[in-house]
PDB file of N, CA and C in Angstrom:
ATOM      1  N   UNK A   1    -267.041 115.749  -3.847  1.00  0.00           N
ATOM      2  CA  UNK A   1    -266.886 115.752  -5.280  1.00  0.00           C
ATOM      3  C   UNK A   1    -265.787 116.735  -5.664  1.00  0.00           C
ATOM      4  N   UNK A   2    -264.872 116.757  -5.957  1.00  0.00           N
ATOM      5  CA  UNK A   2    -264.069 117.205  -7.076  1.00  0.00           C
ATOM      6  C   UNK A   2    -264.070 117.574  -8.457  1.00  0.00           C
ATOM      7  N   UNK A   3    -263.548 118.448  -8.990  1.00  0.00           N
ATOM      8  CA  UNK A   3    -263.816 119.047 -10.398  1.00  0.00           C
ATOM      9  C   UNK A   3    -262.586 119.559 -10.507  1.00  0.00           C
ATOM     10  N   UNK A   4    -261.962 118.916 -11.616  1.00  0.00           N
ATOM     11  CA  UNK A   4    -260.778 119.501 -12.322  1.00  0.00           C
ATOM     12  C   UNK A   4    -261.245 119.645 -13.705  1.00  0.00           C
ATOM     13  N   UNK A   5    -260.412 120.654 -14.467  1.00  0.00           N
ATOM     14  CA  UNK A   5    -261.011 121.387 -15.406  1.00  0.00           C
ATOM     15  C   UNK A   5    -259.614 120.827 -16.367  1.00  0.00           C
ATOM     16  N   UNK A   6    -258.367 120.412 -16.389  1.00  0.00           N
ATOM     17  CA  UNK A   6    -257.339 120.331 -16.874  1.00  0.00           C
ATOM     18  C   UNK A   6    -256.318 119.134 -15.981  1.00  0.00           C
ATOM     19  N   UNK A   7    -256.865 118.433 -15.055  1.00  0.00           N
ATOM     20  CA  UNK A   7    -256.141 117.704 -14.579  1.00  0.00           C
ATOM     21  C   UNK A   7    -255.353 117.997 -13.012  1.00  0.00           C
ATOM     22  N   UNK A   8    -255.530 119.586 -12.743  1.00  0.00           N
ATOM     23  CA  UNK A   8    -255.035 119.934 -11.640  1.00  0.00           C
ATOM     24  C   UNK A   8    -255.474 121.019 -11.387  1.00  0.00           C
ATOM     25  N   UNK A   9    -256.476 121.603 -11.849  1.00  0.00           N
ATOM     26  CA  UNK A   9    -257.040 123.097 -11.664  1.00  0.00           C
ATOM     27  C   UNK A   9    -258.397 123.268 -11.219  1.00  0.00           C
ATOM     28  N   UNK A  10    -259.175 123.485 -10.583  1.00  0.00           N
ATOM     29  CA  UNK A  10    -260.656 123.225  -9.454  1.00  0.00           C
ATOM     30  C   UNK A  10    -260.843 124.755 -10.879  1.00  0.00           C
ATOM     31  N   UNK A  11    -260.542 125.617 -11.518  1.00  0.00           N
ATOM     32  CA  UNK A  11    -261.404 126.406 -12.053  1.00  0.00           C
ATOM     33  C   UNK A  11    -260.212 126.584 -13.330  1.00  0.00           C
ATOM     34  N   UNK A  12    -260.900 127.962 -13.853  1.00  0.00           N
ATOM     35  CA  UNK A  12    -260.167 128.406 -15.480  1.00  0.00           C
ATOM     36  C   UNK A  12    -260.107 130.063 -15.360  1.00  0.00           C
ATOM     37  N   UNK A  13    -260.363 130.476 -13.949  1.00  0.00           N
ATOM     38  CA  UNK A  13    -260.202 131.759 -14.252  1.00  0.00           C
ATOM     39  C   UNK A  13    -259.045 132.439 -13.792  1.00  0.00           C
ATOM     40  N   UNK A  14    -258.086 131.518 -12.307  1.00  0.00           N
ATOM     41  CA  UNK A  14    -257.585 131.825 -11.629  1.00  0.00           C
ATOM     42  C   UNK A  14    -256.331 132.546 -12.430  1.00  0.00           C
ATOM     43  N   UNK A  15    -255.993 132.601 -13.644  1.00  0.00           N
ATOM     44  CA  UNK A  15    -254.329 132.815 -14.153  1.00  0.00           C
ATOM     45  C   UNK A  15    -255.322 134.289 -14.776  1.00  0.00           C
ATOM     46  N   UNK A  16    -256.348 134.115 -15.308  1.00  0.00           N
ATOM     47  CA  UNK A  16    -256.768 135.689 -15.836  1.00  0.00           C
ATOM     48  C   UNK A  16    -256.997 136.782 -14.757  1.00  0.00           C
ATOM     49  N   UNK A  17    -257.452 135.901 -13.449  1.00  0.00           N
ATOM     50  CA  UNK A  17    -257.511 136.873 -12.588  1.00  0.00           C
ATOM     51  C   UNK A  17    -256.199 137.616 -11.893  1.00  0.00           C
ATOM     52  N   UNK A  18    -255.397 136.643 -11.859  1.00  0.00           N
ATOM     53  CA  UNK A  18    -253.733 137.323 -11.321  1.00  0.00           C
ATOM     54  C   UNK A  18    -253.668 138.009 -12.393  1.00  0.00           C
ATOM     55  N   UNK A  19    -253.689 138.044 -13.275  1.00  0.00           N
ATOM     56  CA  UNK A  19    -253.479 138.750 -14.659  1.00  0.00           C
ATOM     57  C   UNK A  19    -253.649 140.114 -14.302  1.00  0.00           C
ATOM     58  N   UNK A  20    -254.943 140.303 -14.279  1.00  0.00           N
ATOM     59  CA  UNK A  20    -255.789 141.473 -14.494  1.00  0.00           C
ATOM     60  C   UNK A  20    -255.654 142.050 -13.083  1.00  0.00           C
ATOM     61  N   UNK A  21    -255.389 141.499 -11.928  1.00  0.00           N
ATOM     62  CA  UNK A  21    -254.605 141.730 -10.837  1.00  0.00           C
ATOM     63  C   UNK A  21    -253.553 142.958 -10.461  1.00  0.00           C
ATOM     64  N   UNK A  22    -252.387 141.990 -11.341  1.00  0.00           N
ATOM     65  CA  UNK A  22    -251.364 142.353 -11.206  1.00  0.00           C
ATOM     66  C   UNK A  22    -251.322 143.525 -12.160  1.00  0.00           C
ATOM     67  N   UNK A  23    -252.030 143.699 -13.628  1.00  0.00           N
ATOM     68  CA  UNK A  23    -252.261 144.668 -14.253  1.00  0.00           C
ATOM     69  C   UNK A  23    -252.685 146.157 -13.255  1.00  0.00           C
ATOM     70  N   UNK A  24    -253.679 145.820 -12.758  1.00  0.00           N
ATOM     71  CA  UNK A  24    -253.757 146.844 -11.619  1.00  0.00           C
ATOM     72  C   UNK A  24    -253.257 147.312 -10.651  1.00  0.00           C
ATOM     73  N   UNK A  25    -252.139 147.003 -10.296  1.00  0.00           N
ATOM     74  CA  UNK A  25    -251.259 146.746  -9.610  1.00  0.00           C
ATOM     75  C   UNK A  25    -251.753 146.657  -8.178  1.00  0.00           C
ATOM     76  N   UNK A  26    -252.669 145.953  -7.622  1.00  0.00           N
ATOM     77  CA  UNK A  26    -253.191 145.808  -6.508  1.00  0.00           C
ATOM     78  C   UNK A  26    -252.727 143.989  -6.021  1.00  0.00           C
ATOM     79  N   UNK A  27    -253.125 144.310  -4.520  1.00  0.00           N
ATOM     80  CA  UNK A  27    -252.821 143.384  -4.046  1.00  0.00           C
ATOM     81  C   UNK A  27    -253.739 142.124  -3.698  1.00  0.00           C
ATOM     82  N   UNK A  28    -253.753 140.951  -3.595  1.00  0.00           N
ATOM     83  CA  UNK A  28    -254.781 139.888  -3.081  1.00  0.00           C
ATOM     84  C   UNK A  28    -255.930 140.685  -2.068  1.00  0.00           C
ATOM     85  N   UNK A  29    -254.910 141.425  -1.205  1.00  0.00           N
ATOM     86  CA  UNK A  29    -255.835 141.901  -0.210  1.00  0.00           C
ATOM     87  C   UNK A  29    -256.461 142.422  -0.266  1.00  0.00           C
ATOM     88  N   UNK A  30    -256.102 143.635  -1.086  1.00  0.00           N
ATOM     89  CA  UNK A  30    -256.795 144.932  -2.238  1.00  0.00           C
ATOM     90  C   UNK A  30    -258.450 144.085  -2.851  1.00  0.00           C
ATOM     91  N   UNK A  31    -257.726 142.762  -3.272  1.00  0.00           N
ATOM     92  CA  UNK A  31    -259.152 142.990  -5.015  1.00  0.00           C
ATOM     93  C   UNK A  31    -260.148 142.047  -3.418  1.00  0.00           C
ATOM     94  N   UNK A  32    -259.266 141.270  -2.781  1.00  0.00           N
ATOM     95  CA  UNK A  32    -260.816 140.504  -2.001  1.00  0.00           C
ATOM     96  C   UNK A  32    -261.571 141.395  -1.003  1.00  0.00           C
ATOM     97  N   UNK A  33    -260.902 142.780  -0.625  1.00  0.00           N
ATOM     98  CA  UNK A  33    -261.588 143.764   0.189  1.00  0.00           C
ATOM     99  C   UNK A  33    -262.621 144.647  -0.896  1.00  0.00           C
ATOM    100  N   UNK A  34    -261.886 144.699  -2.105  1.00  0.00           N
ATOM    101  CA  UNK A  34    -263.089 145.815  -3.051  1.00  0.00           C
ATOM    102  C   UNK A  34    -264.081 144.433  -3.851  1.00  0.00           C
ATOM    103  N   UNK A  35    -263.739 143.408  -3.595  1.00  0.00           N
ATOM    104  CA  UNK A  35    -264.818 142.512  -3.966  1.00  0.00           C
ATOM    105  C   UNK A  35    -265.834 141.880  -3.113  1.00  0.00           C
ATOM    106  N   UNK A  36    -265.622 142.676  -1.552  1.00  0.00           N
ATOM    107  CA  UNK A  36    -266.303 142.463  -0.781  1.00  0.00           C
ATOM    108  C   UNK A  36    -267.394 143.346  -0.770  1.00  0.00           C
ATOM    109  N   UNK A  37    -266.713 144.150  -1.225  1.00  0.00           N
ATOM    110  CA  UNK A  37    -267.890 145.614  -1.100  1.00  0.00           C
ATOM    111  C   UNK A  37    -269.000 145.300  -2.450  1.00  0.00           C
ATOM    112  N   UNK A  38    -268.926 144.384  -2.809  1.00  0.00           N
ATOM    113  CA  UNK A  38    -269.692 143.874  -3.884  1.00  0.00           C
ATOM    114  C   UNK A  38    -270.950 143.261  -3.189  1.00  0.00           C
ATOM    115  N   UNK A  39    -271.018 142.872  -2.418  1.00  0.00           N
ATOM    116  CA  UNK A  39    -271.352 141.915  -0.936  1.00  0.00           C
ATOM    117  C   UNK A  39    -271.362 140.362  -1.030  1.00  0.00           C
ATOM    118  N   UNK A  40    -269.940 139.714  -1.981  1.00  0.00           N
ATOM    119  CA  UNK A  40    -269.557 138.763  -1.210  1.00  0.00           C
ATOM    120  C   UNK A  40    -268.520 138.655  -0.779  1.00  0.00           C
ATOM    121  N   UNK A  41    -268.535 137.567   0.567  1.00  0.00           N
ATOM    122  CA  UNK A  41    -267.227 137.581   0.928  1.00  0.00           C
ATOM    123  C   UNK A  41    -266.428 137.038   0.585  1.00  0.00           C
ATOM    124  N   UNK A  42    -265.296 137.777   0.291  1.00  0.00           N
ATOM    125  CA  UNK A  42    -263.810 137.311  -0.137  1.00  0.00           C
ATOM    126  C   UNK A  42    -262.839 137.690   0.976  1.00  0.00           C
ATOM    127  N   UNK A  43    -261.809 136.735   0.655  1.00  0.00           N
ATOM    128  CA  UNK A  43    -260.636 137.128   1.901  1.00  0.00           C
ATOM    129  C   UNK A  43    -259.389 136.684   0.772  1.00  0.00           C
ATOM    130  N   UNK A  44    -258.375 137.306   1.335  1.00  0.00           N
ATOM    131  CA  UNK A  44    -257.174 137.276   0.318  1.00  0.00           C
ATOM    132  C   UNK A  44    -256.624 135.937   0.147  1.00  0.00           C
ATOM    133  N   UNK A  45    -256.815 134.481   1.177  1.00  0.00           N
ATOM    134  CA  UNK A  45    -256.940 133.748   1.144  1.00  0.00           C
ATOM    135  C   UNK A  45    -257.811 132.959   0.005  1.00  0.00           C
ATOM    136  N   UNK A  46    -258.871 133.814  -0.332  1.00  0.00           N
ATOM    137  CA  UNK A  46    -260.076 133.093  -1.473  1.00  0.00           C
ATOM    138  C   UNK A  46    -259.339 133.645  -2.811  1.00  0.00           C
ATOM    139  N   UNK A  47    -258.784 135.130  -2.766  1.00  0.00           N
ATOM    140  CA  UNK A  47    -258.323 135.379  -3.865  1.00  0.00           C
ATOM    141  C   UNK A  47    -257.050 134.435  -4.343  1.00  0.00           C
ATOM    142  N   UNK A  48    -256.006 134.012  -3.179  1.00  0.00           N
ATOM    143  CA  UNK A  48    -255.023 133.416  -3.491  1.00  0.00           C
ATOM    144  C   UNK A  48    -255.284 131.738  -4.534  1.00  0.00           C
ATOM    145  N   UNK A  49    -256.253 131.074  -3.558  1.00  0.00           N
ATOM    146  CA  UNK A  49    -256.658 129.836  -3.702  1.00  0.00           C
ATOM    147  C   UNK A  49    -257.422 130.149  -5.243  1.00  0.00           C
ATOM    148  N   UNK A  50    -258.431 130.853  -5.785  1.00  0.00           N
ATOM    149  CA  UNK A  50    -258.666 130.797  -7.115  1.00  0.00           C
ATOM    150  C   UNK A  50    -257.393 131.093  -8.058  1.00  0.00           C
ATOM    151  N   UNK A  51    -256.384 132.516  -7.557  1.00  0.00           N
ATOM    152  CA  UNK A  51    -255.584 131.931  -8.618  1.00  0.00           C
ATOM    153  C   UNK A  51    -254.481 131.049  -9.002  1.00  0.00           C
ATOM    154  N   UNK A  52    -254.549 130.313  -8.135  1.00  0.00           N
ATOM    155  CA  UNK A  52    -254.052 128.727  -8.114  1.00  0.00           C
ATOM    156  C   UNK A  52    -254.752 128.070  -8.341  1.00  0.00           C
ATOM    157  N   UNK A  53    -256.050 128.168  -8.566  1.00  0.00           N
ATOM    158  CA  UNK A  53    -256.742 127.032  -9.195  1.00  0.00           C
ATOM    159  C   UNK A  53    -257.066 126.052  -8.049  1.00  0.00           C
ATOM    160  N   UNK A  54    -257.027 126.283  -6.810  1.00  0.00           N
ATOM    161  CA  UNK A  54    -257.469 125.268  -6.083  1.00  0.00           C
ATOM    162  C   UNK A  54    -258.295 125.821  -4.979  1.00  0.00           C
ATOM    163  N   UNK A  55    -259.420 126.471  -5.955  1.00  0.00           N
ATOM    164  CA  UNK A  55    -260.471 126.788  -5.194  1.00  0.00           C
ATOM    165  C   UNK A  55    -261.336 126.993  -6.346  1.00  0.00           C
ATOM    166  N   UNK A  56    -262.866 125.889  -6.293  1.00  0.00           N
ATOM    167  CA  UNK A  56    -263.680 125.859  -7.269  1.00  0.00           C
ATOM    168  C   UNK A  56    -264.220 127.522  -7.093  1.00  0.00           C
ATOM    169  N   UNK A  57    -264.790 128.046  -7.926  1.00  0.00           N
ATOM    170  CA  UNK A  57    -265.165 129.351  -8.268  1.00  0.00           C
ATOM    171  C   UNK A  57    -266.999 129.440  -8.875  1.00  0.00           C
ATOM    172  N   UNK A  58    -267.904 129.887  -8.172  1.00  0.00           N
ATOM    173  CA  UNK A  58    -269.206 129.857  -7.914  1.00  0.00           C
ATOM    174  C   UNK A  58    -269.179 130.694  -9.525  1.00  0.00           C
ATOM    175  N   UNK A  59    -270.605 130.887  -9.999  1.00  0.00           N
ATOM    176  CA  UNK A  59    -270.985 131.338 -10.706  1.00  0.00           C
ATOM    177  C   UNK A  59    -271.253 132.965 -10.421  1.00  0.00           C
ATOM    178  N   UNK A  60    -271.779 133.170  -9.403  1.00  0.00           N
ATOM    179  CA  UNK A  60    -272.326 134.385  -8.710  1.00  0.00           C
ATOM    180  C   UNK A  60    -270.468 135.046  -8.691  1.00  0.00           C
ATOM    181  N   UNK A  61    -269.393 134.285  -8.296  1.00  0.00           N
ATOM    182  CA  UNK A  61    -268.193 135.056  -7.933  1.00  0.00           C
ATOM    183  C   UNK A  61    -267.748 135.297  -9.528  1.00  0.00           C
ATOM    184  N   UNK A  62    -267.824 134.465 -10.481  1.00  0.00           N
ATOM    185  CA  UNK A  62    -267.354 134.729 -12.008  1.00  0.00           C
ATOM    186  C   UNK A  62    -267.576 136.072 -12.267  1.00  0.00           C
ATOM    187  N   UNK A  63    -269.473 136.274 -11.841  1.00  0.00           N
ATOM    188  CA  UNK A  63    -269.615 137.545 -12.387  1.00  0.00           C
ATOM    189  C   UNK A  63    -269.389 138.807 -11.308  1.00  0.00           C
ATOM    190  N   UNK A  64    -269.366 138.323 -10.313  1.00  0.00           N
ATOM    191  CA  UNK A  64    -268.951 139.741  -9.340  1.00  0.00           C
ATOM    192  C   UNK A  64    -267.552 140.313  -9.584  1.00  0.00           C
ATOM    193  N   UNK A  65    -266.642 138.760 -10.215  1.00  0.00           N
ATOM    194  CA  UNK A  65    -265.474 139.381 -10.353  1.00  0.00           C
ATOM    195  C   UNK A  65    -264.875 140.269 -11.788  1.00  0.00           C
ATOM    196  N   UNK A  66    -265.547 139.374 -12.817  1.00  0.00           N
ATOM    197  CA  UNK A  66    -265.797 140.044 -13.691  1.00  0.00           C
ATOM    198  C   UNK A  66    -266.481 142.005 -14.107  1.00  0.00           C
ATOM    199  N   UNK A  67    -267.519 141.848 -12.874  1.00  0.00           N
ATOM    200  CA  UNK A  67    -267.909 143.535 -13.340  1.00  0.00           C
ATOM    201  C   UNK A  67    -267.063 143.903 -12.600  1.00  0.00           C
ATOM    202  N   UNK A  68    -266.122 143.594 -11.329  1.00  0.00           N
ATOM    203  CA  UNK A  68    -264.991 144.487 -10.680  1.00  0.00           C
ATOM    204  C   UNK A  68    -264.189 145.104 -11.500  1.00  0.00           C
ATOM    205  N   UNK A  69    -263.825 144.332 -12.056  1.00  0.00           N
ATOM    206  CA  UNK A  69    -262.513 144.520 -13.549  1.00  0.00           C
ATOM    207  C   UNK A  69    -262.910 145.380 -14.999  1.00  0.00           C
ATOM    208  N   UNK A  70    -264.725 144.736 -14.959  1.00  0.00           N
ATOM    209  CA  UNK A  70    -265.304 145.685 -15.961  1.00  0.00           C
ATOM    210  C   UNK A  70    -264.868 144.823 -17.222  1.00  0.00           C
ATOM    211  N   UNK A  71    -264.979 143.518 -17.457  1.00  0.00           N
ATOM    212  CA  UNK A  71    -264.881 142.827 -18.352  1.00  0.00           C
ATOM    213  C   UNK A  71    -265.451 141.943 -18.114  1.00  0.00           C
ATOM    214  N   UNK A  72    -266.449 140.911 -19.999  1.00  0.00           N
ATOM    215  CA  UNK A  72    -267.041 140.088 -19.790  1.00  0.00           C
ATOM    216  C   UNK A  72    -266.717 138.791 -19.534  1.00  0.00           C
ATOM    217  N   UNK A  73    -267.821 138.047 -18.362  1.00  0.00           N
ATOM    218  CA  UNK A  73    -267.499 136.727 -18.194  1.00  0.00           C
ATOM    219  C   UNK A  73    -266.976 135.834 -19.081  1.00  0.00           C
ATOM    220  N   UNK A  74    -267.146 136.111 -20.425  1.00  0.00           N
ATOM    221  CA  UNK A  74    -266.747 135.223 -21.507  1.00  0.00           C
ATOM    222  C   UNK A  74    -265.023 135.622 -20.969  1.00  0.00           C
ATOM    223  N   UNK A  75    -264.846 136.610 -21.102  1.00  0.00           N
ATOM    224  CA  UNK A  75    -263.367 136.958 -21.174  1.00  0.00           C
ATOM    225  C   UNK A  75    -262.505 136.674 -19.880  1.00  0.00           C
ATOM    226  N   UNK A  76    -263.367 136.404 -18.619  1.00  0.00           N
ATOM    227  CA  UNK A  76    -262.596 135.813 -17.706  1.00  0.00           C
ATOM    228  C   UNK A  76    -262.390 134.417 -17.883  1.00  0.00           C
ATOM    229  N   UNK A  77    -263.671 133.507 -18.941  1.00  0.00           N
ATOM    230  CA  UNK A  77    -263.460 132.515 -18.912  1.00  0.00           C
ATOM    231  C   UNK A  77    -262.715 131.850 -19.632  1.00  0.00           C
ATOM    232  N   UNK A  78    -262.313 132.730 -21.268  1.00  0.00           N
ATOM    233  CA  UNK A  78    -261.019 132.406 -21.747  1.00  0.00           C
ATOM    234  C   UNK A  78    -261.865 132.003 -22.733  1.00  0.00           C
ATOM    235  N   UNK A  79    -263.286 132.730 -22.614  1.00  0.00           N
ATOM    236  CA  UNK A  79    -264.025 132.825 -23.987  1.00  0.00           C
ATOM    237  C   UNK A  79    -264.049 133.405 -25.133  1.00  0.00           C
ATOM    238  N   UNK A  80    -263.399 134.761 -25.148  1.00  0.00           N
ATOM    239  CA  UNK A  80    -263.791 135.914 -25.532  1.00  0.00           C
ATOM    240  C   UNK A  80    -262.136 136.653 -25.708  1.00  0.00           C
ATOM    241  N   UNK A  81    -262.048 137.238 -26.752  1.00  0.00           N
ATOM    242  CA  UNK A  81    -260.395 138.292 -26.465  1.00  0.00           C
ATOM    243  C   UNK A  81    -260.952 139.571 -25.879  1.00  0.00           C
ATOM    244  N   UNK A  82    -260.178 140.085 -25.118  1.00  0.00           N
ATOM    245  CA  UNK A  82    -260.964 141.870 -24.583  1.00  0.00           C
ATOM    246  C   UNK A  82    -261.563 142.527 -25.547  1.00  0.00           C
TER     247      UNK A  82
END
């Protein structure tokens, strides 16, 4: 099964997450190693593929990634302004 959200995108968070990323100035490798310590696993590979959008994105990872950053899920989801 497949899920596009816009015609070519498996999720909606992947462009807020480079965002907030690159705001930090850390690297893929950086946020999927301190989002591991969350205890799931990420690899910079998982970080790359969500923010390209071609990697569906679990519910459990919305919010692990969300309290990393310290902002609400609404606002990763493009619910909410900061």
């Amino acid at each position: 099964m497949k899920i596009y959200w816009n015609g070519t995108s498996k999720n909606i968070i992947g462009e807020r997450v480079r965002e907030l990323r690159i705001k930090q100035d850390i690297s893929q490798r950086t946020l999927a190693a301190r989002l591991t310590l969350s205890g799931i696993e990420f690899s910079d590979l998982t970080v790359l593929r969500i923010e390209q959008g071609s990697r569906f994105v679990p519910d459990y990872e919305v919010a692990a990634i969300a309290d990393y950053f310290k902002i609400s899920t609404d606002f990763l989801l493009g619910r909410a302004k900061e």
